[in-house]
N, C-alpha and C. Protein backbone atom coordinates (compact mmCIF):
# COMPACT_ATOMS: atom_id res chain seq x y z
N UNK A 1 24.38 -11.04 -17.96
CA UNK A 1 23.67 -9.85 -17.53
C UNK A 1 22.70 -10.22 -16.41
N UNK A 2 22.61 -9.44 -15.27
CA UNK A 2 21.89 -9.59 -14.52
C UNK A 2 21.05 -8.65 -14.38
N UNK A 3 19.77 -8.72 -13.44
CA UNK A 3 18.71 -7.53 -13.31
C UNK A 3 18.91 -7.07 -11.84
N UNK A 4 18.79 -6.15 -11.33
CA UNK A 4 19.26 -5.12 -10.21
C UNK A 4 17.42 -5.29 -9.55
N UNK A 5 17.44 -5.77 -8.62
CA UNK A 5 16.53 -5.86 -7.70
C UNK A 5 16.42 -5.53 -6.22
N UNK A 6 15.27 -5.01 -6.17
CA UNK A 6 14.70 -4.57 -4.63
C UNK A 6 13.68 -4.63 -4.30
N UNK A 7 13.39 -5.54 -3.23
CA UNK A 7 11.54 -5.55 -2.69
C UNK A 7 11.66 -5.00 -1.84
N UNK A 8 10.78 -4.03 -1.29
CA UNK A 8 10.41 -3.19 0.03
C UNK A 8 9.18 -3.38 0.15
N UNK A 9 8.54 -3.47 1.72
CA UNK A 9 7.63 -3.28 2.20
C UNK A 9 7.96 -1.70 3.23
N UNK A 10 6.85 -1.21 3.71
CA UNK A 10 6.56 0.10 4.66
C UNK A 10 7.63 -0.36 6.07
N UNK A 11 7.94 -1.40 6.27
CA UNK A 11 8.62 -1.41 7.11
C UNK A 11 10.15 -1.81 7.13
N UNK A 12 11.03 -2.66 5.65
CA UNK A 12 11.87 -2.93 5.93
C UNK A 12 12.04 -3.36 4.13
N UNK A 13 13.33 -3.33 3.79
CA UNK A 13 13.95 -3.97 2.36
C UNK A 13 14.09 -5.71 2.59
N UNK A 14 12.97 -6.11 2.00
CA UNK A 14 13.05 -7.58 2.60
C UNK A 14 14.16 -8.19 1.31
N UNK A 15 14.60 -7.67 0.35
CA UNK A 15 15.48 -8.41 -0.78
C UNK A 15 16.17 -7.49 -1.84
N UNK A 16 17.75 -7.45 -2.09
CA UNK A 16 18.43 -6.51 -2.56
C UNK A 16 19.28 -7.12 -3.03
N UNK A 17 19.57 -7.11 -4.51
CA UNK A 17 20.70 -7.74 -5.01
C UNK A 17 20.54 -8.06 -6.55
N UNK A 18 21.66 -8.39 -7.10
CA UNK A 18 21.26 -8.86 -8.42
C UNK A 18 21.13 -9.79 -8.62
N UNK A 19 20.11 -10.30 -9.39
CA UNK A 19 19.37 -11.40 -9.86
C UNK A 19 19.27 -11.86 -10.82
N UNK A 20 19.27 -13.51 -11.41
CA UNK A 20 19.05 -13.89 -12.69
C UNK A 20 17.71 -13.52 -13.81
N UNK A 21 16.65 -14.29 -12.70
CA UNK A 21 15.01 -13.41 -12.95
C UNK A 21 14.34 -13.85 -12.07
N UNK A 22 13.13 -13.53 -12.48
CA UNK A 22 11.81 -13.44 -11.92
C UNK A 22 10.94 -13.31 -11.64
N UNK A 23 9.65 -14.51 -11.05
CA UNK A 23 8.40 -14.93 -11.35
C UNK A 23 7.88 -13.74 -10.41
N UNK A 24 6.44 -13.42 -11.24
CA UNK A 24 5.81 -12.33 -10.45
C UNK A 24 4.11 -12.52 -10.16
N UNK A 25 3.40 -12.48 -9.58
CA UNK A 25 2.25 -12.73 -9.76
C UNK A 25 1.08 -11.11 -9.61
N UNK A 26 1.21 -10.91 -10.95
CA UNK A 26 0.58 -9.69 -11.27
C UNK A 26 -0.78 -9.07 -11.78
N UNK A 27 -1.55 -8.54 -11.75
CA UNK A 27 -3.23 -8.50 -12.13
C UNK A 27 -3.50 -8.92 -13.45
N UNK A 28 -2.12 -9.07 -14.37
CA UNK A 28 -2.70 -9.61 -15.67
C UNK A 28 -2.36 -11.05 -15.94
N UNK A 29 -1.97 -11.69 -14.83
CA UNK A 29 -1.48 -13.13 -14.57
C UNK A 29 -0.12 -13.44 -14.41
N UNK A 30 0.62 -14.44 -14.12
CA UNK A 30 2.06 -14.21 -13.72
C UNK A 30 2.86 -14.24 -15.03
N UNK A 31 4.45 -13.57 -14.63
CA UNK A 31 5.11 -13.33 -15.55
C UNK A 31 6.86 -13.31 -15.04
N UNK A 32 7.18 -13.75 -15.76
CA UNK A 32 8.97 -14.09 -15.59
C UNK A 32 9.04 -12.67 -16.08
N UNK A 33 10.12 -12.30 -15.37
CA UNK A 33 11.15 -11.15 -16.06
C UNK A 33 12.31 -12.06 -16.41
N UNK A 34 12.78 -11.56 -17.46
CA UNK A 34 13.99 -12.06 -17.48
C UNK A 34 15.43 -10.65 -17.88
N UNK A 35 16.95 -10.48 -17.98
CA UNK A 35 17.80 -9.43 -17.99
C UNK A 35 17.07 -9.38 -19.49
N UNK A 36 16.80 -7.75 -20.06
CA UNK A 36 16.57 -7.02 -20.75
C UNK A 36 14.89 -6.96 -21.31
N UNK A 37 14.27 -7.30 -20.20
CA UNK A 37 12.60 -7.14 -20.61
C UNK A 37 12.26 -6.02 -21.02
N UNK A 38 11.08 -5.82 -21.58
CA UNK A 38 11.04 -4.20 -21.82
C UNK A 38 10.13 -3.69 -20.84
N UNK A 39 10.15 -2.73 -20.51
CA UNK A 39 9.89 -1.65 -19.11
C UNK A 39 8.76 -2.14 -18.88
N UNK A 40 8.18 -2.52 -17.41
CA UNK A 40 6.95 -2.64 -16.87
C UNK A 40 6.66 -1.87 -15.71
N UNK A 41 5.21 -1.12 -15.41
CA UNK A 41 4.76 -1.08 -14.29
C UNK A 41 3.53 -1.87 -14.27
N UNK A 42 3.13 -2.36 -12.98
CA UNK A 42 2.34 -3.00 -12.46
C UNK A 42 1.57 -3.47 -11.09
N UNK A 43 0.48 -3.90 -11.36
CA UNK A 43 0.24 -3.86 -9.81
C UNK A 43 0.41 -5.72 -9.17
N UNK A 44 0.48 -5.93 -8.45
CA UNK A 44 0.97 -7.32 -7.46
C UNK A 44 -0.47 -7.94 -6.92
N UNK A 45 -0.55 -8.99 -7.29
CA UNK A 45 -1.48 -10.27 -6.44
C UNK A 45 -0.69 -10.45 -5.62
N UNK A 46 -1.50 -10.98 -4.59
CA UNK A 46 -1.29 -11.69 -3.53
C UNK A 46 -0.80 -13.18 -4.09
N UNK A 47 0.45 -13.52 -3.69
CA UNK A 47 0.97 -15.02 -4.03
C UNK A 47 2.38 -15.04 -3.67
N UNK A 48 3.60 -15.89 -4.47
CA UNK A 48 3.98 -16.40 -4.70
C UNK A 48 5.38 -15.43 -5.74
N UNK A 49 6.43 -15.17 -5.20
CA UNK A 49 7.68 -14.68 -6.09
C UNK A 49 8.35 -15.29 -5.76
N UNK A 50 9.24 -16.25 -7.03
CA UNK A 50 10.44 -16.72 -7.26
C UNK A 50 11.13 -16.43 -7.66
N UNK A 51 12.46 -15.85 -7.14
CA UNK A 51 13.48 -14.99 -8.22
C UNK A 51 15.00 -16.15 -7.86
N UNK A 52 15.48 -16.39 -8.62
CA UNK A 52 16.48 -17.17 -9.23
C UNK A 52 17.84 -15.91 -9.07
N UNK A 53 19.02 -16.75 -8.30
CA UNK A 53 20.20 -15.96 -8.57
C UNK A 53 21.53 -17.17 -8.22
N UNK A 54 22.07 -17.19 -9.64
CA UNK A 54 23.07 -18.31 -9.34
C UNK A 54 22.91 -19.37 -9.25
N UNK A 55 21.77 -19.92 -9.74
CA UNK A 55 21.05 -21.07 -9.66
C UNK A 55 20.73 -21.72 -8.13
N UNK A 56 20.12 -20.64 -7.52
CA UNK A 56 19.45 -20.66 -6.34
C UNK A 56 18.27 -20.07 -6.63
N UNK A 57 16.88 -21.11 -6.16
CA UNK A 57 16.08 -20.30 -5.53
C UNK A 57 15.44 -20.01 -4.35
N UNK A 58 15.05 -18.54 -4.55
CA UNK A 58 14.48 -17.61 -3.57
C UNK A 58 13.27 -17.48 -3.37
N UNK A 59 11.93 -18.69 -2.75
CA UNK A 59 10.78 -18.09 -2.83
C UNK A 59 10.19 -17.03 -1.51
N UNK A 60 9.07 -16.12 -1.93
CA UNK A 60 8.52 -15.12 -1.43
C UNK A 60 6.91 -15.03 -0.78
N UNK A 61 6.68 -14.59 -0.56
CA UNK A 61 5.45 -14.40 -0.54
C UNK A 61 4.75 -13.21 -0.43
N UNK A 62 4.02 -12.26 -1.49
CA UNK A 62 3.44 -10.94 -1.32
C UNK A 62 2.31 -11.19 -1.21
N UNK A 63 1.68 -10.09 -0.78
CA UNK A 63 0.35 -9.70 -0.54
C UNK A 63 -0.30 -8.50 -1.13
N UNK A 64 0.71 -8.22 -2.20
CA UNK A 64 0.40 -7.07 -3.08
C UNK A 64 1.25 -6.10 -3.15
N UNK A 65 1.14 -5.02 -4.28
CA UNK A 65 1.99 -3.75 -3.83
C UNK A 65 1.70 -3.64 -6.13
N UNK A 66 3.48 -2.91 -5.94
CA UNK A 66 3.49 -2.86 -7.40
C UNK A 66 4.93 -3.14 -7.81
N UNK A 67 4.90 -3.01 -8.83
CA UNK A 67 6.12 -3.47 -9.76
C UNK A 67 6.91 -2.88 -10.41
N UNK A 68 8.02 -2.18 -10.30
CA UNK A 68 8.61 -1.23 -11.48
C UNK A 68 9.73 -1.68 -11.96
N UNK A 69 9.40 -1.81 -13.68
CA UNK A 69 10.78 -2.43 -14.07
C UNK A 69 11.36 -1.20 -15.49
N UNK A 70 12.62 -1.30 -15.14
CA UNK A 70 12.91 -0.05 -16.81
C UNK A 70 14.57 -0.28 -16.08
N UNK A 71 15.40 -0.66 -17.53
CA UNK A 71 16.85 -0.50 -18.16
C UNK A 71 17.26 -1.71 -16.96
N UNK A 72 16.79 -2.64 -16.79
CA UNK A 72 16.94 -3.98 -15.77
C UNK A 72 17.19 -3.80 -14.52
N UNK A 73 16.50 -2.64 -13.79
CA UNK A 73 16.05 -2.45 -12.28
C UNK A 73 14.78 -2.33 -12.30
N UNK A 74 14.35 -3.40 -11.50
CA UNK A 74 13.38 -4.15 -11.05
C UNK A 74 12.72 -3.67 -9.39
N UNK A 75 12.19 -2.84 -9.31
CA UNK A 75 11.42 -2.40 -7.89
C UNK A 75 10.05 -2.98 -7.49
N UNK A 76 9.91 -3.89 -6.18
CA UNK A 76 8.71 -3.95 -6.05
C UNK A 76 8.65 -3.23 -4.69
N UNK A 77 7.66 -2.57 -4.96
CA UNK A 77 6.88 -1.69 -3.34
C UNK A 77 6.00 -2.70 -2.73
N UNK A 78 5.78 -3.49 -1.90
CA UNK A 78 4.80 -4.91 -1.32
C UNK A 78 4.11 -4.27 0.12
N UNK A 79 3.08 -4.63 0.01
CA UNK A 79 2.20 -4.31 0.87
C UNK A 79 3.05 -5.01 2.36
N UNK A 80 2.83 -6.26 1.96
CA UNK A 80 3.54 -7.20 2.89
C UNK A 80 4.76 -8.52 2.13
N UNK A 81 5.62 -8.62 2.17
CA UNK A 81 6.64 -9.27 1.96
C UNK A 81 7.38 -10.07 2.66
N UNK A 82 7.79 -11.65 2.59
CA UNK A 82 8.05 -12.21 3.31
C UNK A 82 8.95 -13.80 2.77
N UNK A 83 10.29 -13.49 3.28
CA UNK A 83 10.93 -14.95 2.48
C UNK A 83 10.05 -16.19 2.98
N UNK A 84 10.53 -17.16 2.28
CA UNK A 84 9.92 -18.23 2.64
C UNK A 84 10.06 -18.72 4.02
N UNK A 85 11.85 -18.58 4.42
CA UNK A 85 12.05 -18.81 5.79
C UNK A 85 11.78 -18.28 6.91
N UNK A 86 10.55 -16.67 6.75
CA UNK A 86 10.99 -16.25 7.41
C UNK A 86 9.11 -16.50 8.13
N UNK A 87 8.42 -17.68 7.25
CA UNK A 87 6.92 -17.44 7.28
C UNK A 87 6.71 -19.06 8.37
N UNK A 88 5.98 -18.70 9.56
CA UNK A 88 6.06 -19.37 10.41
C UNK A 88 4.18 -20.18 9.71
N UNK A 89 4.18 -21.31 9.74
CA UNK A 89 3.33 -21.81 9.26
C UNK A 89 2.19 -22.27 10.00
N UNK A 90 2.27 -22.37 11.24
CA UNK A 90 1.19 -22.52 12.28
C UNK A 90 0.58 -21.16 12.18
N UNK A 91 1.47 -20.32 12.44
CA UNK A 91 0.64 -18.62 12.59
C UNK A 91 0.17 -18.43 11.39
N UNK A 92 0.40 -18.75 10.26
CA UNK A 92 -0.24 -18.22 9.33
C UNK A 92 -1.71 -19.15 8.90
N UNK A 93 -1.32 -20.78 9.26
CA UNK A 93 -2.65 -21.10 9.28
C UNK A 93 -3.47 -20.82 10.02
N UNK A 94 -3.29 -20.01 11.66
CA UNK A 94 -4.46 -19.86 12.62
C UNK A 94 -4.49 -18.17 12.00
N UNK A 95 -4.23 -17.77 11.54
CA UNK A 95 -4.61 -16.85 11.24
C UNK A 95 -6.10 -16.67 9.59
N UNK A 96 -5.57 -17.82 9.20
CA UNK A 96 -6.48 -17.85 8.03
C UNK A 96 -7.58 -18.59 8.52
N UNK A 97 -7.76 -19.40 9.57
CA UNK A 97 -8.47 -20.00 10.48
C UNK A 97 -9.47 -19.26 10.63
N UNK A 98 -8.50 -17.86 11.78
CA UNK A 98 -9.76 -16.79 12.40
C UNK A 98 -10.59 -16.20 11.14
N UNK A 99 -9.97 -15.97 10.18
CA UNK A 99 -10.53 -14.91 9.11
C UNK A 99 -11.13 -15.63 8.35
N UNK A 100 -11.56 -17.06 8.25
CA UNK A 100 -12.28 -18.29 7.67
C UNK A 100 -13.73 -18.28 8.68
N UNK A 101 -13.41 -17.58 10.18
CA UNK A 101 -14.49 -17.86 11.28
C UNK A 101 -14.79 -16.55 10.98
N UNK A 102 -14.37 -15.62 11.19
CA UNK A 102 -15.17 -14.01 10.88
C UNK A 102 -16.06 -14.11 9.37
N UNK A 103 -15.27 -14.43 8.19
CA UNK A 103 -16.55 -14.36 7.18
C UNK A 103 -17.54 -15.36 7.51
N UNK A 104 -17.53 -16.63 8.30
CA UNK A 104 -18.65 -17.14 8.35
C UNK A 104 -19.31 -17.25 9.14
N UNK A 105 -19.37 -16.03 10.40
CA UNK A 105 -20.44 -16.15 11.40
C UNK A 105 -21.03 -14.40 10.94
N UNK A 106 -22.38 -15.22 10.90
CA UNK A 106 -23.22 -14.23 10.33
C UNK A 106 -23.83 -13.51 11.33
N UNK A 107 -24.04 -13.51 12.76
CA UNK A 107 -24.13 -12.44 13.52
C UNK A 107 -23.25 -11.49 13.34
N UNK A 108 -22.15 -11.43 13.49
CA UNK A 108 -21.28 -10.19 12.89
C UNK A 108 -21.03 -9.43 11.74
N UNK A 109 -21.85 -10.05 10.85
CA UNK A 109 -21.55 -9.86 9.67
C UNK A 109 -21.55 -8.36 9.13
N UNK A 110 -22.66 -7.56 10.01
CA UNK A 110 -22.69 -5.84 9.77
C UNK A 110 -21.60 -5.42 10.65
N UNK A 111 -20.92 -5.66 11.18
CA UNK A 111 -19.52 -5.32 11.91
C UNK A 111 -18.60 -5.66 10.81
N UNK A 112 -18.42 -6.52 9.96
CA UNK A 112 -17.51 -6.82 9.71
C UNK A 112 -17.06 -6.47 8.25
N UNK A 113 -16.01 -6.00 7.74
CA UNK A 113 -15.27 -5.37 6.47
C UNK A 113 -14.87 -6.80 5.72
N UNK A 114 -15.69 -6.75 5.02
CA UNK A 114 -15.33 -7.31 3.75
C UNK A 114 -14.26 -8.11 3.30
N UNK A 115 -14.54 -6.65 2.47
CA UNK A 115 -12.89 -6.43 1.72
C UNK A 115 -11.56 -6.67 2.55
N UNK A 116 -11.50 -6.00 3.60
CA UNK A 116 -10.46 -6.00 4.66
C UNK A 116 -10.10 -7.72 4.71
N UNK A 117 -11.08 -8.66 5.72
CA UNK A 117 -11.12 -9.96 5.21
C UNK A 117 -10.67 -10.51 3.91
N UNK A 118 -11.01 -10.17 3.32
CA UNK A 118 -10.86 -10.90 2.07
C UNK A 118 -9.19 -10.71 1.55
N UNK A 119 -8.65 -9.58 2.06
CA UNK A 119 -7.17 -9.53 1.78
C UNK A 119 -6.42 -9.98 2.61
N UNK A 120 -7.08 -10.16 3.89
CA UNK A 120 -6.02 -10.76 5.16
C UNK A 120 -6.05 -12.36 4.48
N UNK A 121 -7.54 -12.81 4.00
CA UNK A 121 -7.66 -14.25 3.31
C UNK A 121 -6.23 -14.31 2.79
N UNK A 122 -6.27 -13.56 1.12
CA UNK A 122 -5.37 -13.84 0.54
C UNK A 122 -3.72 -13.70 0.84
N UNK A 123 -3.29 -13.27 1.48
CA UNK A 123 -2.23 -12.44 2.36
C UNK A 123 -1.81 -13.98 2.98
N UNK A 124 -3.06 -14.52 3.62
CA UNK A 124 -2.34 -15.76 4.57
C UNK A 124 -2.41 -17.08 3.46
N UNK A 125 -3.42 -17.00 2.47
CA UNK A 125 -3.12 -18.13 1.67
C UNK A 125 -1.49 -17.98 0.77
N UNK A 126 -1.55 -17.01 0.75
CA UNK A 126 -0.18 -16.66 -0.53
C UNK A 126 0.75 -17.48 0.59
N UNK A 127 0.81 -16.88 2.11
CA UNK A 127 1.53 -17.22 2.64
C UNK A 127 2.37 -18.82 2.99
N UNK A 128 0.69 -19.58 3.19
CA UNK A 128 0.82 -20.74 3.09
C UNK A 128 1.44 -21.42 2.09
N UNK A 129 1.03 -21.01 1.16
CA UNK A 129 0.84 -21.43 -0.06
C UNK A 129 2.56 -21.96 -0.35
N UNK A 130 3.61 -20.63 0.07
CA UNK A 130 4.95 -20.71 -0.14
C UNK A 130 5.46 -21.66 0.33
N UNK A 131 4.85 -21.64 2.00
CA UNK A 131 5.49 -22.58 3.08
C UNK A 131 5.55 -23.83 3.21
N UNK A 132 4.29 -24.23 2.06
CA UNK A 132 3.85 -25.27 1.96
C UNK A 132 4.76 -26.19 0.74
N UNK A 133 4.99 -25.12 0.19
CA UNK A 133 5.44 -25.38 -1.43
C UNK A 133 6.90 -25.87 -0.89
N UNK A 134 7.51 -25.05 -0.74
CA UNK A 134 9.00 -24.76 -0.65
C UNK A 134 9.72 -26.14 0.39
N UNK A 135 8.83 -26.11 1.71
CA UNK A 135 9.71 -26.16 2.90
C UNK A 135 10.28 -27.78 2.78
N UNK A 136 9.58 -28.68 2.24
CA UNK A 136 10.24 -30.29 1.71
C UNK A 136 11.23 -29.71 0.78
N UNK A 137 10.62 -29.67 -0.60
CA UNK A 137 10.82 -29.27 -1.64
C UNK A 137 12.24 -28.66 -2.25
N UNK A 138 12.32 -27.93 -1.51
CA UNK A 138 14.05 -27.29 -1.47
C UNK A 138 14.81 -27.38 -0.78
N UNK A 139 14.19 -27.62 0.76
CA UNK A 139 14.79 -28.02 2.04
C UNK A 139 16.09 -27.56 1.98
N UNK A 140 17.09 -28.35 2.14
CA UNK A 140 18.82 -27.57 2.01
C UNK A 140 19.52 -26.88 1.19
N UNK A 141 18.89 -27.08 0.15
CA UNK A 141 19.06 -26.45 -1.03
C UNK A 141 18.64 -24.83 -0.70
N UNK A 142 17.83 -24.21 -0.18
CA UNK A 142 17.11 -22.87 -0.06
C UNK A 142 18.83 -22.13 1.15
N UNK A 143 19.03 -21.23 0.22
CA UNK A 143 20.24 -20.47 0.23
C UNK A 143 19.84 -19.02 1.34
N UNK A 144 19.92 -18.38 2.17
CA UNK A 144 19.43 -16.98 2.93
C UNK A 144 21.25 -16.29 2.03
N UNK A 145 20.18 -15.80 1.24
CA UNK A 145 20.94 -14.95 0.55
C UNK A 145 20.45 -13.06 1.28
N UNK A 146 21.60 -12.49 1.65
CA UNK A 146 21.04 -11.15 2.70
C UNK A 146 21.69 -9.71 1.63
């Protein structure tokens, strides 16, 4: 038995297909689905999805969204979504760079959003985080399953 999966972001279906399972990183801490879980909705951390198909894996990287699972279709809606291959790792470290220099220069600091920061933070660490993980690690082994 397999589980029927789809990640979408606002701009594109970054992953469609059926799947063995998969790791989620969710506000009540992470969690495997595996074929016949019982129904979840949920909302998405910023991190890290591994979903397994055929004894391949697929890592991800979100930046949030939510989760809908019921009768083993599995929907995530993602803020931002991104395979592992597809996360360029210089850009994402100068990007966590700049947003490391905006929270800490304190002349700007009444210009500057927070919160907003603080999700671009996590958004580029999740990002890293994958690129970092994966890119030795699985090296030839990592399958572009479309």
């Amino acid at each position: 038995m397999k589980i029927k999966f789809k990640i979408a972001t606002p701009e594109r279906v970054v992953y469609e297909d059926e799947i063995d399972q998969i790791t989620l990183p969710t506000k009540m801490g992470e969690i495997t689905v595996l074929p016949h879980h019982l129904p979840l909705v949920s909302a998405l951390q910023p991190g890290e999805i591994l979903l397994k198909k055929d004894g391949q894996e697929v890592p991800m990287a979100v930046s949030g969204g939510f989760v809908e699972l019921h009768d083993n279709e599995l929907v995530i809606l993602a803020d931002t979504a991104e395979r592992m291959e597809e996360i360029d790792e210089q850009r994402a470290e100068l990007a966590r760079a700049r947003v490391q220099e905006l929270l800490a220069d304190r002349q700007s600091a009444e210009a500057v959003d927070f919160t907003a920061l603080a999700a671009k933070m996590e958004k580029e660490l999740a990002r890293l985080k994958v690129v970092r993980k994966y890119k030795h690690h699985l090296g030839p082994q990592i399958k572009i399953v479309k």
